[in-house]
PDB file of N, CA and C in Angstrom:
ATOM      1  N   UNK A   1      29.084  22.593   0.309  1.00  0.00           N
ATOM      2  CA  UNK A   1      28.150  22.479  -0.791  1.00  0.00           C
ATOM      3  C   UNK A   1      28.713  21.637  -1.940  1.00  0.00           C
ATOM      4  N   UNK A   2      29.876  21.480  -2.205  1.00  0.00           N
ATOM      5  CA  UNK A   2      30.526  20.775  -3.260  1.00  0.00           C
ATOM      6  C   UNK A   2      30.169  19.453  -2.969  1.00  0.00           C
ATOM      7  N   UNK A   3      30.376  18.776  -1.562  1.00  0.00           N
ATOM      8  CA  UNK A   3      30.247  17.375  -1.650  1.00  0.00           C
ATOM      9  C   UNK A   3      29.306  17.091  -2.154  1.00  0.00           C
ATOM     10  N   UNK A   4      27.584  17.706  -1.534  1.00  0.00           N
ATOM     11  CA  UNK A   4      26.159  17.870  -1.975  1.00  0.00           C
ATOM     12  C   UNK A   4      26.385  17.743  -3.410  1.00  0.00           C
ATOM     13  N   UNK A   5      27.173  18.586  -4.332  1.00  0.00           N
ATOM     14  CA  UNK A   5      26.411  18.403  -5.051  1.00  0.00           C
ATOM     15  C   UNK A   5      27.232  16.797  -6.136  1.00  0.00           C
ATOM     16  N   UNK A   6      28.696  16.360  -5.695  1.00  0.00           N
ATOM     17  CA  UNK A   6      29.378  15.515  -5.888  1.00  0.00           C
ATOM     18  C   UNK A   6      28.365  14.129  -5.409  1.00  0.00           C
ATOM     19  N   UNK A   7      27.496  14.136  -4.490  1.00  0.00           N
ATOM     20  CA  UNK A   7      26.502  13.365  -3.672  1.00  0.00           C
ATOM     21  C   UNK A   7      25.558  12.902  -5.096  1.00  0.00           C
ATOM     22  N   UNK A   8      24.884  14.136  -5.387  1.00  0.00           N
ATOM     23  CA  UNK A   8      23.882  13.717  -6.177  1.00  0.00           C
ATOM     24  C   UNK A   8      24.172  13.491  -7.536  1.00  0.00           C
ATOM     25  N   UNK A   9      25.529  13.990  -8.328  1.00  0.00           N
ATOM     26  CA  UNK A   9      25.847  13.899  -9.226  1.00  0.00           C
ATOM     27  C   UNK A   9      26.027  12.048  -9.541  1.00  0.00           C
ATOM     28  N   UNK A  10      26.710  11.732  -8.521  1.00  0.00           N
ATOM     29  CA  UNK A  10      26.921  10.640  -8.282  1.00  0.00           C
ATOM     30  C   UNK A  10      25.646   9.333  -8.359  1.00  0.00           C
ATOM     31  N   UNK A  11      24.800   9.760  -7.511  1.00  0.00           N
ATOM     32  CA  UNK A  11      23.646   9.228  -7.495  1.00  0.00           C
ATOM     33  C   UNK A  11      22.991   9.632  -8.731  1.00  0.00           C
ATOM     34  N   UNK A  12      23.061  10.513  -9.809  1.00  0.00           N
ATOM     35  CA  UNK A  12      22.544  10.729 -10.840  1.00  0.00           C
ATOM     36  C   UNK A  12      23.223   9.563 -12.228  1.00  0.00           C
ATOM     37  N   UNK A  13      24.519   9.265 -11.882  1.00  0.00           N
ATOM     38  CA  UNK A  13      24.951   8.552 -12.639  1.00  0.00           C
ATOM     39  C   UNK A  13      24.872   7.200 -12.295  1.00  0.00           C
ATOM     40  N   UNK A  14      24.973   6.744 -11.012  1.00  0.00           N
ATOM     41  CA  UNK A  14      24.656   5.337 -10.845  1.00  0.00           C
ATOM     42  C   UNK A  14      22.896   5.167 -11.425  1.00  0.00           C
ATOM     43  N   UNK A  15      22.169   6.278 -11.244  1.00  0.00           N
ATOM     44  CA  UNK A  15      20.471   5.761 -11.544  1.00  0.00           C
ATOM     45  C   UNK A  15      20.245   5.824 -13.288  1.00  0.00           C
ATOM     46  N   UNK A  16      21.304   6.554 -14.072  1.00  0.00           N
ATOM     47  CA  UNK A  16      21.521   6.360 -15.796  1.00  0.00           C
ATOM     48  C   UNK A  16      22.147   5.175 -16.069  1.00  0.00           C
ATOM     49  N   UNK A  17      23.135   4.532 -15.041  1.00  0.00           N
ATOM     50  CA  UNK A  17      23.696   3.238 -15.725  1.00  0.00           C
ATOM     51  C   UNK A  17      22.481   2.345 -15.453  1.00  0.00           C
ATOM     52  N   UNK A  18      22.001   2.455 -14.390  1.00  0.00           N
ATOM     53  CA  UNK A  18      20.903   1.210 -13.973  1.00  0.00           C
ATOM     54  C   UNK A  18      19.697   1.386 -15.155  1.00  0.00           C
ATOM     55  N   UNK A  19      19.087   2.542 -15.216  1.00  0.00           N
ATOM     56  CA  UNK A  19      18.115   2.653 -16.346  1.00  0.00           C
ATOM     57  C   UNK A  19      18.726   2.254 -17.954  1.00  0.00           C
ATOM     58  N   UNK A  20      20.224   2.305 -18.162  1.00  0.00           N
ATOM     59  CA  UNK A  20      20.461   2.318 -19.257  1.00  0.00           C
ATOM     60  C   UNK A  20      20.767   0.773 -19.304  1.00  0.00           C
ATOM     61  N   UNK A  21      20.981  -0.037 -18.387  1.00  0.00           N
ATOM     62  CA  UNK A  21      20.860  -1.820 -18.013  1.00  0.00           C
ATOM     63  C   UNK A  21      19.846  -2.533 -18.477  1.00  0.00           C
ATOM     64  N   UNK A  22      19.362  -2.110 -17.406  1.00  0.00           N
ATOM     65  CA  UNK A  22      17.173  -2.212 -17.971  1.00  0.00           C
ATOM     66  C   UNK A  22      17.271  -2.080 -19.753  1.00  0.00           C
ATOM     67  N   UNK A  23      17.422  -0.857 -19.769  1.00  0.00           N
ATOM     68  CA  UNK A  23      16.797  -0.915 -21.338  1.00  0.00           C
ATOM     69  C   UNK A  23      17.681  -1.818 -22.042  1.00  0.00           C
ATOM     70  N   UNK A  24      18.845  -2.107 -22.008  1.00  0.00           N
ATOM     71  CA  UNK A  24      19.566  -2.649 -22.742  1.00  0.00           C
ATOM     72  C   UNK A  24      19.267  -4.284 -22.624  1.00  0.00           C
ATOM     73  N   UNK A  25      19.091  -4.809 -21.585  1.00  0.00           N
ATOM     74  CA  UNK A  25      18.476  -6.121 -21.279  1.00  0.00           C
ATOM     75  C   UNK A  25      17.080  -6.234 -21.982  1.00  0.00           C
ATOM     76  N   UNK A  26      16.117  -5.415 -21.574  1.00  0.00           N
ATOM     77  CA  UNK A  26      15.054  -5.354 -22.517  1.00  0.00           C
ATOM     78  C   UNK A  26      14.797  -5.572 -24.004  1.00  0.00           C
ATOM     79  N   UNK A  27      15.461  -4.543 -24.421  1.00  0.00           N
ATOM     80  CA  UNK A  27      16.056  -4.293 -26.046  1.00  0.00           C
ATOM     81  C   UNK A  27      16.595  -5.836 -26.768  1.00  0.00           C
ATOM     82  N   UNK A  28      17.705  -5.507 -25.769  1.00  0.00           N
ATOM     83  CA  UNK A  28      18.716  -6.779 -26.967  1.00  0.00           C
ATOM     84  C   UNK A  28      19.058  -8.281 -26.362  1.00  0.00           C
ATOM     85  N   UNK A  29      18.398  -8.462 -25.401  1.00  0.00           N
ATOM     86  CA  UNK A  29      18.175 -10.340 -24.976  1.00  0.00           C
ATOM     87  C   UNK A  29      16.269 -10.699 -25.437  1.00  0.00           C
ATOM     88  N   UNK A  30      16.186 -11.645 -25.796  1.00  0.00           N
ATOM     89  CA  UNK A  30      15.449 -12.060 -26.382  1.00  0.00           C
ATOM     90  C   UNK A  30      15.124 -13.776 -26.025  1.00  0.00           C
ATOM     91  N   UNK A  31      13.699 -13.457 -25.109  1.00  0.00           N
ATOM     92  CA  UNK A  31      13.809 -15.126 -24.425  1.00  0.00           C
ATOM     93  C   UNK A  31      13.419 -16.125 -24.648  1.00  0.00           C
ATOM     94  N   UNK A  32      13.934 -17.519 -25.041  1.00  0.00           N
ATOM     95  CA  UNK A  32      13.914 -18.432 -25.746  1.00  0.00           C
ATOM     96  C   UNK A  32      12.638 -18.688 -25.386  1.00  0.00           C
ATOM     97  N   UNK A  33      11.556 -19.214 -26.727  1.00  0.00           N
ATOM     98  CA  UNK A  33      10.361 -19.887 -26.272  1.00  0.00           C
ATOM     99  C   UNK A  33      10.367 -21.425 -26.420  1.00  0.00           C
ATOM    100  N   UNK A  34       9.896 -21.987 -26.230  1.00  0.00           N
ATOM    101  CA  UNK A  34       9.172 -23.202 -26.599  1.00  0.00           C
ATOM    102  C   UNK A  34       7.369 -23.812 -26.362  1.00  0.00           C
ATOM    103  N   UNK A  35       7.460 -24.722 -26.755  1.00  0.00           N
ATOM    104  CA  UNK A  35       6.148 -25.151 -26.668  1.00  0.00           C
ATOM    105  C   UNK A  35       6.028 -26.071 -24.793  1.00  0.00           C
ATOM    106  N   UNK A  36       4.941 -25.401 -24.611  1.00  0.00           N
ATOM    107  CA  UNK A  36       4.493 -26.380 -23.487  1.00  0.00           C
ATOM    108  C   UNK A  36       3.379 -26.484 -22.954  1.00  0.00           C
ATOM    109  N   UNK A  37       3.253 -27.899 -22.785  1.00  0.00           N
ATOM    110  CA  UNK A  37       1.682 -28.678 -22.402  1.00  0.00           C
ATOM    111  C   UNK A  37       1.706 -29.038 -20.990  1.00  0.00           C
ATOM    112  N   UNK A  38       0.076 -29.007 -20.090  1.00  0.00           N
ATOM    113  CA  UNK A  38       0.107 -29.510 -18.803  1.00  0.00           C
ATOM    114  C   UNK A  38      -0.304 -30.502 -19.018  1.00  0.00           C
ATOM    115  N   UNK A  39      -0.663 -31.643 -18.424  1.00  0.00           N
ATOM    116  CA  UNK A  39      -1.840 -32.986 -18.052  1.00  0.00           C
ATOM    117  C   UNK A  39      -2.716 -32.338 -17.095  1.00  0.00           C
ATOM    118  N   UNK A  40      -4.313 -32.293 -17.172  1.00  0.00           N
ATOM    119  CA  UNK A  40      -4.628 -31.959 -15.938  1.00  0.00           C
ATOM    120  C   UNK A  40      -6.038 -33.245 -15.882  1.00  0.00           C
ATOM    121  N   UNK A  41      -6.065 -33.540 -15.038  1.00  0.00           N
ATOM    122  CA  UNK A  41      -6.852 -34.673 -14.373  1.00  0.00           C
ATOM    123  C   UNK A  41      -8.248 -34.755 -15.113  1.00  0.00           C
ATOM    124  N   UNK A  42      -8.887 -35.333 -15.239  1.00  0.00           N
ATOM    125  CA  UNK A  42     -10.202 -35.964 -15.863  1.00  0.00           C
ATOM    126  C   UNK A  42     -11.115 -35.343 -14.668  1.00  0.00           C
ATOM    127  N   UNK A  43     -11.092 -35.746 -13.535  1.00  0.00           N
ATOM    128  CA  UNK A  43     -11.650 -35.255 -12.475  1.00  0.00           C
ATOM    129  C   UNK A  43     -12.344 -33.935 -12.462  1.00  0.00           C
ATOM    130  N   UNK A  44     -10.760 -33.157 -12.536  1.00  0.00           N
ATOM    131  CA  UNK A  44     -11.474 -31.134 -12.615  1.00  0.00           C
ATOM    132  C   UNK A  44     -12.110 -31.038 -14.049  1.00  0.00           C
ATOM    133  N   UNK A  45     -11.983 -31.381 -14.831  1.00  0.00           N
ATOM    134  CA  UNK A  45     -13.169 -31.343 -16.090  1.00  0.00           C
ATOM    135  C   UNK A  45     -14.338 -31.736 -16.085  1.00  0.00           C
ATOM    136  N   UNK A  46     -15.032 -32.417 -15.140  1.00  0.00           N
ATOM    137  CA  UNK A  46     -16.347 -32.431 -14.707  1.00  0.00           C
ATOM    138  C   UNK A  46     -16.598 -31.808 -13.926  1.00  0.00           C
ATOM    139  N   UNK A  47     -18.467 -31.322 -14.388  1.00  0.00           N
ATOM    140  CA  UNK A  47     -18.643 -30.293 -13.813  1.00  0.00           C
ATOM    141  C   UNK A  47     -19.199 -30.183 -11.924  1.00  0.00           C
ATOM    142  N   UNK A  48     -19.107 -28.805 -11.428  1.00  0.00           N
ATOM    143  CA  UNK A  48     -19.110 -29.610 -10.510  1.00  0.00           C
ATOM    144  C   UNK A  48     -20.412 -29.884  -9.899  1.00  0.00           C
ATOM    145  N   UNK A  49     -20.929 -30.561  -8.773  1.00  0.00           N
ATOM    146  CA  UNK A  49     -21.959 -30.519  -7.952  1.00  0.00           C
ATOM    147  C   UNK A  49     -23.162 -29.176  -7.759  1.00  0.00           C
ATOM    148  N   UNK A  50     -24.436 -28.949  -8.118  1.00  0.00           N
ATOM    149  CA  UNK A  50     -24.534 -27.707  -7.685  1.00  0.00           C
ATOM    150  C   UNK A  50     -25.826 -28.403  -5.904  1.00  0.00           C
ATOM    151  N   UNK A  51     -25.633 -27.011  -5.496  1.00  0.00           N
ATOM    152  CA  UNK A  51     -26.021 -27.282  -3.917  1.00  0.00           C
ATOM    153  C   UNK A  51     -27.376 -27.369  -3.568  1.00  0.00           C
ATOM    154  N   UNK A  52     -28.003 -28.206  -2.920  1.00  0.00           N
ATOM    155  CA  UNK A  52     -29.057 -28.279  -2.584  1.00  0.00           C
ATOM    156  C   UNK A  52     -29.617 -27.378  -2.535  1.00  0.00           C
ATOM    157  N   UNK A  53     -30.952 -27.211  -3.517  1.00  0.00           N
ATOM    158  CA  UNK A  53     -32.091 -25.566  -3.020  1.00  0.00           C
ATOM    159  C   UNK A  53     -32.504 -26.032  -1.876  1.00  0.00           C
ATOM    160  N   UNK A  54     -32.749 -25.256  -1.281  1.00  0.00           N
ATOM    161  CA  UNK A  54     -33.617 -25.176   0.308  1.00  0.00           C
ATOM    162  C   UNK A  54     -35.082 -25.075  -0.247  1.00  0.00           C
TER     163      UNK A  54
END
């Protein structure tokens, strides 16, 4: 029974460092923005075709 519970203790502390990673990455990195533009074609801005009524 000792290993059991050496097992999960274990696994209890590797899953607090990982959650306490996360938050800490979250928290205190902060991701650079900038500005950015696409080109998109003249083409897809007209509208399109509509389909023959029957």
């Amino acid at each position: 029974m000792p290993s059991l519970f050496r097992f999960l203790l274990i696994l209890l502390l590797l899953g607090l460092a990982g959650f306490g990673l996360v938050y800490a990455l979250g928290t205190f990195v902060k991701p650079a923005t900038r500005p950015m533009s696409q080109d998109i074609p003249l083409k897809n801005l007209e509208p399109a075709e509509e389909p023959p009524k029957p």
